[in-house]
N, C-alpha and C. Protein backbone atom coordinates (compact mmCIF):
# COMPACT_ATOMS: atom_id res chain seq x y z
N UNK A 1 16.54 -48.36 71.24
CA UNK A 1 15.64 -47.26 71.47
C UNK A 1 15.25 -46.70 70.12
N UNK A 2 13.84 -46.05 69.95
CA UNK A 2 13.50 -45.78 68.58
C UNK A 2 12.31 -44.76 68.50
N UNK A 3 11.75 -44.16 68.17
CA UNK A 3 11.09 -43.08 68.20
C UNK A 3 9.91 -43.25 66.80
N UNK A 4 8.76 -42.91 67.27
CA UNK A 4 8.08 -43.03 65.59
C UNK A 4 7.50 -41.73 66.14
N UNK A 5 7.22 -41.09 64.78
CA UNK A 5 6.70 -39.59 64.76
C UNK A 5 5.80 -39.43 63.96
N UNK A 6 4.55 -38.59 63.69
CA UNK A 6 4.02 -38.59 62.27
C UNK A 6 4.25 -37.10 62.18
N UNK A 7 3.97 -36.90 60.91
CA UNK A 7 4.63 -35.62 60.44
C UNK A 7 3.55 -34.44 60.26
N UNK A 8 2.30 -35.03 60.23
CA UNK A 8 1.01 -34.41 59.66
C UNK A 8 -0.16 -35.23 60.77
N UNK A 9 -1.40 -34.41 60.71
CA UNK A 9 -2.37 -34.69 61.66
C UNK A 9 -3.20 -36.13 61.04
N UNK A 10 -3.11 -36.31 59.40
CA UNK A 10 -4.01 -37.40 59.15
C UNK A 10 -3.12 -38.88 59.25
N UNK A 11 -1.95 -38.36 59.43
CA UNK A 11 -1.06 -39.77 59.51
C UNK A 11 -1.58 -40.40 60.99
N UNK A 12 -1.89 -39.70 62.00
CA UNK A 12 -2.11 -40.45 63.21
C UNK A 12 -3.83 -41.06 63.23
N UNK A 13 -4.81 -40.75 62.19
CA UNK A 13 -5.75 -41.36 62.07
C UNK A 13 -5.83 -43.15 61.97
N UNK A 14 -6.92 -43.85 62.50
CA UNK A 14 -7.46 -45.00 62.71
C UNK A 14 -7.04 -45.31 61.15
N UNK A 15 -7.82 -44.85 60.08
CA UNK A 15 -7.25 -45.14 58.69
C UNK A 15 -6.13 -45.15 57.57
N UNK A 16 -5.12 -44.34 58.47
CA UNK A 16 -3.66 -43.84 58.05
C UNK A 16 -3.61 -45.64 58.98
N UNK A 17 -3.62 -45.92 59.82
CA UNK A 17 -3.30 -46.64 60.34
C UNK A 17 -3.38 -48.12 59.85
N UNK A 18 -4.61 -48.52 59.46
CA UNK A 18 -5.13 -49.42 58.60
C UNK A 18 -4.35 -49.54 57.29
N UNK A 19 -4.33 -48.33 56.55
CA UNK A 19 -3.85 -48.29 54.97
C UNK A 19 -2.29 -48.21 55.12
N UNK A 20 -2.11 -47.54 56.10
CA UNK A 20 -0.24 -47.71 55.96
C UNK A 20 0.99 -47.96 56.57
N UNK A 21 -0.30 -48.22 58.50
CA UNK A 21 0.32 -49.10 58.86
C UNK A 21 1.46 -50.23 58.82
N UNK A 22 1.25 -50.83 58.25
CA UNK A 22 1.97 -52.13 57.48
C UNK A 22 3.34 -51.94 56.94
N UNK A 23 2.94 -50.51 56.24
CA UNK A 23 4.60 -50.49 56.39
C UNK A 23 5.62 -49.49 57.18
N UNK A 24 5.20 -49.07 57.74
CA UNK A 24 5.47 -47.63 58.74
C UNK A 24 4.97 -47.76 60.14
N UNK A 25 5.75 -47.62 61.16
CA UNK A 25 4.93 -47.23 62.43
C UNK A 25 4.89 -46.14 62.67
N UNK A 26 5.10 -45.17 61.44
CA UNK A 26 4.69 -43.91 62.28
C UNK A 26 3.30 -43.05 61.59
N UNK A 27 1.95 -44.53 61.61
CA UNK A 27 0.98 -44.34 61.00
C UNK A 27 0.33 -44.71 62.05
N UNK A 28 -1.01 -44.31 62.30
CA UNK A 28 -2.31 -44.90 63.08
C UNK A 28 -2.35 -43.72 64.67
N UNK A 29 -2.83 -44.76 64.98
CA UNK A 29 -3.62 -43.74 66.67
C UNK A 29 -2.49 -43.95 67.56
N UNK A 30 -1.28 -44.64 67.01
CA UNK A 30 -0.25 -44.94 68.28
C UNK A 30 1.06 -44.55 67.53
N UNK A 31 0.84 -43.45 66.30
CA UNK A 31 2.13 -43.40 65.19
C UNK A 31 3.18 -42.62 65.98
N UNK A 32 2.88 -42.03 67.03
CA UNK A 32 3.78 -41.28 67.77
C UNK A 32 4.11 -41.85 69.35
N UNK A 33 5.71 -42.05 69.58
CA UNK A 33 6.10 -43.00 70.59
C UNK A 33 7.79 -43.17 70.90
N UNK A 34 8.06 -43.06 72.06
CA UNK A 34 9.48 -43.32 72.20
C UNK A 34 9.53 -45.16 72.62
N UNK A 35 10.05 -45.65 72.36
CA UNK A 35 10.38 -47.30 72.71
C UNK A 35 11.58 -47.93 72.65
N UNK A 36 11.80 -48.66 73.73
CA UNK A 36 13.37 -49.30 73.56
C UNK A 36 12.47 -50.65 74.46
N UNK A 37 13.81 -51.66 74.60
CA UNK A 37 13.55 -52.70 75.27
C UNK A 37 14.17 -52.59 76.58
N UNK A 38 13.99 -52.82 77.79
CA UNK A 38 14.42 -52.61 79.22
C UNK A 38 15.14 -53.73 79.32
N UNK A 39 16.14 -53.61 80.15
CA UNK A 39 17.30 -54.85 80.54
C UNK A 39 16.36 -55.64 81.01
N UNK A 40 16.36 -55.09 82.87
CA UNK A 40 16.28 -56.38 83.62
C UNK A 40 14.58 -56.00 84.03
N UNK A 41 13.84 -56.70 83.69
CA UNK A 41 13.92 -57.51 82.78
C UNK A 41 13.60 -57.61 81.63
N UNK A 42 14.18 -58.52 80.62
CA UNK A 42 13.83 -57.68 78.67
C UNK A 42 12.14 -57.81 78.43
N UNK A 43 12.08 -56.10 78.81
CA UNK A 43 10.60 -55.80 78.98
C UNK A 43 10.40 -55.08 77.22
N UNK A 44 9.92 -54.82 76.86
CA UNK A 44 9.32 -53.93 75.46
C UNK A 44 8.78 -52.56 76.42
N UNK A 45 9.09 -51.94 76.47
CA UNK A 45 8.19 -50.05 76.91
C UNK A 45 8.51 -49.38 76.27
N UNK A 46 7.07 -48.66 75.91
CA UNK A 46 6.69 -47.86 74.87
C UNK A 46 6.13 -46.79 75.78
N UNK A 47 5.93 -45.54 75.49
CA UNK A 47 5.83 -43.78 75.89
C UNK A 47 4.89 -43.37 74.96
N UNK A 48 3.43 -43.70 74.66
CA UNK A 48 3.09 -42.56 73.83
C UNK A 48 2.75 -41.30 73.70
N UNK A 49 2.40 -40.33 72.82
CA UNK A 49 2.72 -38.93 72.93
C UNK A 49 1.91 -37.95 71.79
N UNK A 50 1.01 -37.39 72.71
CA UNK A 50 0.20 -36.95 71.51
C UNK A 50 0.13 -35.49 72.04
N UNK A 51 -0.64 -34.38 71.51
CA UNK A 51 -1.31 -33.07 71.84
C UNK A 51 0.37 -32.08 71.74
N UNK A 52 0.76 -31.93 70.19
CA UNK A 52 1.56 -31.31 70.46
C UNK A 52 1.40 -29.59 69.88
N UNK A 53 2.19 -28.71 70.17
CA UNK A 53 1.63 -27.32 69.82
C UNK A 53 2.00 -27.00 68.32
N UNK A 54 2.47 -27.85 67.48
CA UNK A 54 2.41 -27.75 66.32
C UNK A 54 3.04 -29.18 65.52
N UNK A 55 2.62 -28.95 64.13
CA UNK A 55 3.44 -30.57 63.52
C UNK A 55 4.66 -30.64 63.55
N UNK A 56 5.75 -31.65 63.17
CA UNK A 56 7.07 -31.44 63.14
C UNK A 56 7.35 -31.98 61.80
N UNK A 57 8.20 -30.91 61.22
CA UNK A 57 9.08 -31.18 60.15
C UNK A 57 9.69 -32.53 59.87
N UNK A 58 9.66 -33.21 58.76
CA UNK A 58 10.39 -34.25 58.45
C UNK A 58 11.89 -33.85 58.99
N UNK A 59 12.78 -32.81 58.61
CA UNK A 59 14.32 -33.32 59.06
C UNK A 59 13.89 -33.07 60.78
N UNK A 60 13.12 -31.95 61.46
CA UNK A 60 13.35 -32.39 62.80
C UNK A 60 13.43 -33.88 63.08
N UNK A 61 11.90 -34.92 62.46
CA UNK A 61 11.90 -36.16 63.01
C UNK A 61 13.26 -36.57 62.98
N UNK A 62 13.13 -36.63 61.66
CA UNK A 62 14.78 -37.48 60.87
C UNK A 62 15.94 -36.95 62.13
N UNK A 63 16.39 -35.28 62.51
CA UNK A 63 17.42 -35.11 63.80
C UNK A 63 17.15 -35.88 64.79
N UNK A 64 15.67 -35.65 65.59
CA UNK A 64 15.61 -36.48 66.72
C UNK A 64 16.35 -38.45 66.75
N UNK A 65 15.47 -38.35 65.40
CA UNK A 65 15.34 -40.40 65.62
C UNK A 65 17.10 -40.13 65.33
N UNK A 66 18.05 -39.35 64.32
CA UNK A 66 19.46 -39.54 63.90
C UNK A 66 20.03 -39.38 65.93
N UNK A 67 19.58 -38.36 66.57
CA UNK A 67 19.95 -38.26 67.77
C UNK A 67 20.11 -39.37 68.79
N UNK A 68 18.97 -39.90 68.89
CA UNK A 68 18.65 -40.61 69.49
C UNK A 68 19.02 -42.40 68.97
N UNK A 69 19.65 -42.45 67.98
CA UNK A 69 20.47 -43.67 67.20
C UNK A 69 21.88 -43.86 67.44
N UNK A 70 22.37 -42.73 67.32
CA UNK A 70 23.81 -42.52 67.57
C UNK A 70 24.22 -42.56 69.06
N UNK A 71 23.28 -41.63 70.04
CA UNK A 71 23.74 -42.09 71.15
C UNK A 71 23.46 -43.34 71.73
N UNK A 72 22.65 -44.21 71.01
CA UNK A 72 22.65 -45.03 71.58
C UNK A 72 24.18 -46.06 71.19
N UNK A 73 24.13 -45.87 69.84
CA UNK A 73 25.71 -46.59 69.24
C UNK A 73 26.77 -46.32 69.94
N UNK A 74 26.97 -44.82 70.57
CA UNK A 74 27.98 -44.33 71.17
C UNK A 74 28.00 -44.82 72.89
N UNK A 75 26.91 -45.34 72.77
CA UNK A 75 26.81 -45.76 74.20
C UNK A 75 26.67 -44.58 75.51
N UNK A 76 25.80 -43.85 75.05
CA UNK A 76 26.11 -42.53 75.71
C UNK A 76 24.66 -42.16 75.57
N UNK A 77 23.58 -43.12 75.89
CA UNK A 77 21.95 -43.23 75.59
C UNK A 77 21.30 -41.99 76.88
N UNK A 78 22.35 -42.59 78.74
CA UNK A 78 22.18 -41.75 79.64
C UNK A 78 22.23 -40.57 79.50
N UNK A 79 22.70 -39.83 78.83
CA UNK A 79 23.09 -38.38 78.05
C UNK A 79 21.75 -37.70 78.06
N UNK A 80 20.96 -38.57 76.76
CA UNK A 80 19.55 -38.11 76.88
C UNK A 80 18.54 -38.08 78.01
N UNK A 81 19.12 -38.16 79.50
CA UNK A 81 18.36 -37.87 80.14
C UNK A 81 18.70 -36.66 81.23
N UNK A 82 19.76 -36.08 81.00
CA UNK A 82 20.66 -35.41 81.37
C UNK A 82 19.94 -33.98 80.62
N UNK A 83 19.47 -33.25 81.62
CA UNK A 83 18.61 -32.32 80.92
C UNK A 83 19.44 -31.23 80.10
N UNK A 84 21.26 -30.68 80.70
CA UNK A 84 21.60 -29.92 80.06
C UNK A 84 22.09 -30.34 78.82
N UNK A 85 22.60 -31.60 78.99
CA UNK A 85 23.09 -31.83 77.83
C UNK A 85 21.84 -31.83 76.49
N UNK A 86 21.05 -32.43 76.82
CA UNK A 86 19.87 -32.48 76.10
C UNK A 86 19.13 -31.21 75.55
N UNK A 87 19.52 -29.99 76.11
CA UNK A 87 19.28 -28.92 76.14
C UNK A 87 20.15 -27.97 75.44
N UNK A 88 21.75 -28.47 75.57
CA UNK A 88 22.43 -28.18 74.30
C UNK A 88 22.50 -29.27 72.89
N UNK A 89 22.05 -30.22 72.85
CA UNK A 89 21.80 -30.54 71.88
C UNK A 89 20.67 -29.64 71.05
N UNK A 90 19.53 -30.01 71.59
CA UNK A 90 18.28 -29.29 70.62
C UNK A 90 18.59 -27.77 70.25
N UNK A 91 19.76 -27.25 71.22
CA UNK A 91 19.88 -25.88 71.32
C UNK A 91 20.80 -25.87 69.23
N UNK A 92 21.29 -26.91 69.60
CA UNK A 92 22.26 -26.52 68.54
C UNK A 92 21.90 -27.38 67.20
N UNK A 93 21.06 -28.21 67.42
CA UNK A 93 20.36 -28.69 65.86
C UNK A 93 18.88 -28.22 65.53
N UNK A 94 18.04 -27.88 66.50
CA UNK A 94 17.11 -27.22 66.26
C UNK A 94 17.10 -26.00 64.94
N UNK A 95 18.36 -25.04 64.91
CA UNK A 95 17.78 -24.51 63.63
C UNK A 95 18.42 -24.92 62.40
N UNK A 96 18.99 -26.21 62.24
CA UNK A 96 19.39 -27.00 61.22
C UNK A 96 18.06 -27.51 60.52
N UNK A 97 18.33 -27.75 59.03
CA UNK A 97 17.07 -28.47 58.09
C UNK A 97 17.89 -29.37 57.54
N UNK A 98 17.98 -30.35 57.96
CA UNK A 98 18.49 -31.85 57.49
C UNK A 98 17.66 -32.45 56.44
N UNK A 99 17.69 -32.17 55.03
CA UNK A 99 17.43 -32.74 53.97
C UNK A 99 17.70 -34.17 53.36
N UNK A 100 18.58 -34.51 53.79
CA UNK A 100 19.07 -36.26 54.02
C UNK A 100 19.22 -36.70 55.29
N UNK A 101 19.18 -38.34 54.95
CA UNK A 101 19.86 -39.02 56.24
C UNK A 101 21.21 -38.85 56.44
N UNK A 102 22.21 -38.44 55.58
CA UNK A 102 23.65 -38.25 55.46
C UNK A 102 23.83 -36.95 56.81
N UNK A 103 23.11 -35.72 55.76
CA UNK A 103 23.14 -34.76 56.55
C UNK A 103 22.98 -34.51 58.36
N UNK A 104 21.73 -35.14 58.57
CA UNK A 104 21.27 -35.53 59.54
C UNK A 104 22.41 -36.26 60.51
N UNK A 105 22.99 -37.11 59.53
CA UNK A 105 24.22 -38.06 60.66
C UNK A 105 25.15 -36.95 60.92
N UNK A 106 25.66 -36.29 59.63
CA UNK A 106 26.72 -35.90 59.99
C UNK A 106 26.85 -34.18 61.12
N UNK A 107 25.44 -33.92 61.34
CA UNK A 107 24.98 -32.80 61.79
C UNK A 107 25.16 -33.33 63.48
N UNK A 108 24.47 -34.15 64.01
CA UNK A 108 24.15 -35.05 65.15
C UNK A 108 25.69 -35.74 65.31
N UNK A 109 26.43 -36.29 64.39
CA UNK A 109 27.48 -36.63 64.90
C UNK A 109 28.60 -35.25 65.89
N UNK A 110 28.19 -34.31 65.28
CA UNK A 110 29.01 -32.94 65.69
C UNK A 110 28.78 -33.01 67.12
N UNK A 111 27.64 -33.39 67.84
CA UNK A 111 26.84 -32.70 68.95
C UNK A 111 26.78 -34.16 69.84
N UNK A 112 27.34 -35.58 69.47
CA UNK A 112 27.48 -36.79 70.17
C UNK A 112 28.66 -36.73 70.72
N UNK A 113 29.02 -36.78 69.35
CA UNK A 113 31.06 -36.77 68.98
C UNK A 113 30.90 -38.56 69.49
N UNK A 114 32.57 -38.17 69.09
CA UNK A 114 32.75 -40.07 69.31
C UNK A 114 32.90 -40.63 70.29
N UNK A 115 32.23 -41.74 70.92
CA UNK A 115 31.94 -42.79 72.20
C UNK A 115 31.48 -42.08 73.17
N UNK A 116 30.28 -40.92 72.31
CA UNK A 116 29.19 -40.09 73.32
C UNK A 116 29.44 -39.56 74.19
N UNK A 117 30.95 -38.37 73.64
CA UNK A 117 31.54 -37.64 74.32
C UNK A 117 31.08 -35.91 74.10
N UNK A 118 30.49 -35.96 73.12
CA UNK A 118 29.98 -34.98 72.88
C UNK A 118 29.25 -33.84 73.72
């Protein structure tokens, strides 16, 4: 499961897309998206997601995609659909500013805990 976000309004342009595409998916008219691969059967589905009420911060992205990595490692992916839990998560990293990927892990690890017991 994996998440691309853009951070700014010109990153999701046709030409952000073209020019930087290539190395980023979280460039072009489709830079924003939740995606994993489906079991049965190993399908590719993708969610895209646009019209939001404001941009998002680089460490939000960086929390979400760190969120959404770990539970999946922890095996504890169902979690995220579990509205309270999901609801104390954001409750409790939302006013964090995760300046690294370190940070970010070790912020999100607090709120998984280990084998997505959190």
């Amino acid at each position: 499961m994996n998440l691309t976000a853009a951070t700014g309004r010109w990153a999701t342009t046709r030409t952000a897309g073209a020019t930087l595409g290539l190395r980023s998916p979280d460039f072009g008219r489709y830079g924003c998206a939740l995606w994993t691969t489906l079991r049965h059967p190993y399908v590719d589905w993708r969610a895209w997601y646009s019209h939001h009420e404001r941009r998002y911060s680089v460490s939000e992205v960086m929390l979400v995609r760190t969120l959404i990595h770990q539970a999946h490692k922890a095996g504890a992916e169902t979690r995220l659909g579990d509205p309270r839990w999901l609801e104390s998560a954001v409750v409790r990293l939302a006013p964090l500013r995760a300046r690294t990927h370190r940070s970010a892990r070790e912020a999100v690890a607090e709120v998984v805990g280990p084998a997505g017991e959190g």
